[in-house]
Structure formats: C-alpha cells, structure tokens
C-alpha atoms as a PDB file:
ATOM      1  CA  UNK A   1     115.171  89.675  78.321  1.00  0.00           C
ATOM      2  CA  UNK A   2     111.767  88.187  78.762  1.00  0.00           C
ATOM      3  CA  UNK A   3     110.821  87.402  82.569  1.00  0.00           C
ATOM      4  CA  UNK A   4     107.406  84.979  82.979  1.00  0.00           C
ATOM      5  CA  UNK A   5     105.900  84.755  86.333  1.00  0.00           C
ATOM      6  CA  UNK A   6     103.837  81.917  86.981  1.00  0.00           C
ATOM      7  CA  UNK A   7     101.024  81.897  89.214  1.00  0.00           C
ATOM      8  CA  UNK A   8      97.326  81.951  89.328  1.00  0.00           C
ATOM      9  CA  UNK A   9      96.973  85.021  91.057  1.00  0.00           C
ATOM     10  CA  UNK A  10      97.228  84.022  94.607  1.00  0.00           C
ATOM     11  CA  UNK A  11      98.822  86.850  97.471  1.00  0.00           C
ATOM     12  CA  UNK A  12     102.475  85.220  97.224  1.00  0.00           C
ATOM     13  CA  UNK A  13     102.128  85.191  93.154  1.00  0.00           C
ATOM     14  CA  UNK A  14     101.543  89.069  93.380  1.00  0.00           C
ATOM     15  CA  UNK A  15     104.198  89.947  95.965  1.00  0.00           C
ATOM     16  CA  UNK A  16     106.632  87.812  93.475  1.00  0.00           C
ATOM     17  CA  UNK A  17     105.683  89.926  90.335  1.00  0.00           C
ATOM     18  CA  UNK A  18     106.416  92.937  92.367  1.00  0.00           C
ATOM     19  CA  UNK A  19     109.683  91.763  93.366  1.00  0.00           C
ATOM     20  CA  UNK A  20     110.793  90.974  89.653  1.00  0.00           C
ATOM     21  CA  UNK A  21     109.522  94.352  88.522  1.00  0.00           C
ATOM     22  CA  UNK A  22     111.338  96.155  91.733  1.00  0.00           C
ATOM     23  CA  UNK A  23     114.672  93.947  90.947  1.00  0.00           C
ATOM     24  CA  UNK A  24     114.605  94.561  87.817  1.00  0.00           C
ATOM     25  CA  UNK A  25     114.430  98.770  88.325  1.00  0.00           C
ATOM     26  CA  UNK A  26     117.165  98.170  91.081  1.00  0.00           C
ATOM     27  CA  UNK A  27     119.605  96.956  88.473  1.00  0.00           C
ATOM     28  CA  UNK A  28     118.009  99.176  86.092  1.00  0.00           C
ATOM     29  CA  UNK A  29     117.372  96.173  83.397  1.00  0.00           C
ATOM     30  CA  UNK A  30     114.655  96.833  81.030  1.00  0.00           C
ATOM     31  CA  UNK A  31     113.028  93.406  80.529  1.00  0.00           C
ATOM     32  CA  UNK A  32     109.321  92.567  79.344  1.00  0.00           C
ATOM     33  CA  UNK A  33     107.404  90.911  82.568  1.00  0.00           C
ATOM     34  CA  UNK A  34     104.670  88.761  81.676  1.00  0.00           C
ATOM     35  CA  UNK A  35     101.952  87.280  84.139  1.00  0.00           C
ATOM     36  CA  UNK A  36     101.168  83.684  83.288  1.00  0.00           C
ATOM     37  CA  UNK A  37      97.719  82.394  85.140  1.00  0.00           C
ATOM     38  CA  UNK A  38      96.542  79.899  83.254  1.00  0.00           C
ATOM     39  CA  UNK A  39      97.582  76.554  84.917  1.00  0.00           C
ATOM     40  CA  UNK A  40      97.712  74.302  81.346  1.00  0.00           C
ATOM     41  CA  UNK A  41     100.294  77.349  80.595  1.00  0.00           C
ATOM     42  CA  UNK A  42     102.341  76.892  84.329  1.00  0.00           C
ATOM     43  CA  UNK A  43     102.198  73.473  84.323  1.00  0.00           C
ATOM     44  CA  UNK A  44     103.377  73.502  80.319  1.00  0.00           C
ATOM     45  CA  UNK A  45     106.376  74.934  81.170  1.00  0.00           C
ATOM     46  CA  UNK A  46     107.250  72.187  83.972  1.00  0.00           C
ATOM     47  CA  UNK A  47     105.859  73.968  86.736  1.00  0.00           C
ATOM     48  CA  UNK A  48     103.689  72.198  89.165  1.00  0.00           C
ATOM     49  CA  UNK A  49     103.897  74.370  92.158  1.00  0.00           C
ATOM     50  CA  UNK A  50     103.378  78.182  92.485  1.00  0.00           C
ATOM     51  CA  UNK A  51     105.125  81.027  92.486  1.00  0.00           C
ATOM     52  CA  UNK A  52     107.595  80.628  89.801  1.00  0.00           C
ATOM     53  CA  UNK A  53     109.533  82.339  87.325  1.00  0.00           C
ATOM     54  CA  UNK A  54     110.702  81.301  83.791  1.00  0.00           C
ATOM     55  CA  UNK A  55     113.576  83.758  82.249  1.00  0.00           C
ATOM     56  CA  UNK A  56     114.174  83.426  78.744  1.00  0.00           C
ATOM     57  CA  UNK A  57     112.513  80.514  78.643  1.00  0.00           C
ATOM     58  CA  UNK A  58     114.264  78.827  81.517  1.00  0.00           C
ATOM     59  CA  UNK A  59     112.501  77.686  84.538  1.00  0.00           C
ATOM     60  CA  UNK A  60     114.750  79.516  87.139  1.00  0.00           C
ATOM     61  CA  UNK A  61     112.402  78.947  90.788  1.00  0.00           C
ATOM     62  CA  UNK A  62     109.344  77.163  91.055  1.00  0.00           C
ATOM     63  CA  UNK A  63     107.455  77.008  94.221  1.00  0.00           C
ATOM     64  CA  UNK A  64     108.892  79.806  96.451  1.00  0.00           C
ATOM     65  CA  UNK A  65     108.214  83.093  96.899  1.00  0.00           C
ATOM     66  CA  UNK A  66     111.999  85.073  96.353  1.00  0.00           C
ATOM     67  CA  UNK A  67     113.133  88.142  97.508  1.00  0.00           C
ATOM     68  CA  UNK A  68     114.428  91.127  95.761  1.00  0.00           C
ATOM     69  CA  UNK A  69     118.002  90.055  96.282  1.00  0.00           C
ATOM     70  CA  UNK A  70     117.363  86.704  95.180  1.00  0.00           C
ATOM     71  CA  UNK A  71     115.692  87.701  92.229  1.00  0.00           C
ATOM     72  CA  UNK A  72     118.845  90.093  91.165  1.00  0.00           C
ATOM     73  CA  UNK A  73     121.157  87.125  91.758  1.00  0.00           C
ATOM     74  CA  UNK A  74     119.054  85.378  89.254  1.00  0.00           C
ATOM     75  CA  UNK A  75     119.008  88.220  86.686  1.00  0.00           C
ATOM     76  CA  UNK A  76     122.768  88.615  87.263  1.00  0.00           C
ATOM     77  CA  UNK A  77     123.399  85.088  86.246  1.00  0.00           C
ATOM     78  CA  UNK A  78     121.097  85.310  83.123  1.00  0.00           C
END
C-alpha cells in the first residue's frame, strides 16, 4: 500500500501525516508514506485544497484535516 499526503507543509498538513503514520501503526499496516509538497504535484493529482491524501493512487480526502479514526476507516476500506 502506498499512502501520499498532500500538502505544502502547513501545521494541519503535518498533524495529517502524523495521523496516517499513527493509523497506520494502530492497525499495524506496513504501508510506504510519502509527503507530496510541490503544488504542480497536489494539484496533478486533482487536488486543489490542502490537506489531502491519495491511497494507491486514489484521491481519498482533500481539504480536511482527518482524525486517526477516520483515517483507519479509510485504510479499512482500501
């Protein structure tokens, strides 16, 4: 599983990488996270407004900052 988050580096795009990473060791996935900040990149994969997260190449939130929980609902659907 690949996980993107998109963001240019801003306090909520932070706090929504840590969340990923701390889902993802709550369900105990093992995923590659990958920081995107370069805004041609975000806004190449749809993405217009920050935070946001792409899994496997699907743009899953865009926008908002998400929880823990709502992160592992997201991983449990994927």
């Amino acid at each position: 599983m690949k996980i993107e988050v998109l963001g240019p580096g801003c306090p909520r795009c932070q706090t929504l990488e840590s969340n990923v990473k701390e889902a993802l060791e709550q369900l105990g996935i093992d995923a590659e996270v990958e920081k995107i900040t370069e805004i041609g990149q975000i806004a190449a994969r749809g993405v217009l407004s920050t935070p946001g997260i792409v899994i496997d190449g699907k743009v899953v939130s865009a926008g908002k900052l998400l929880s823990v929980d709502e992160i592992k609902a997201l991983l449990k659907k994927s």
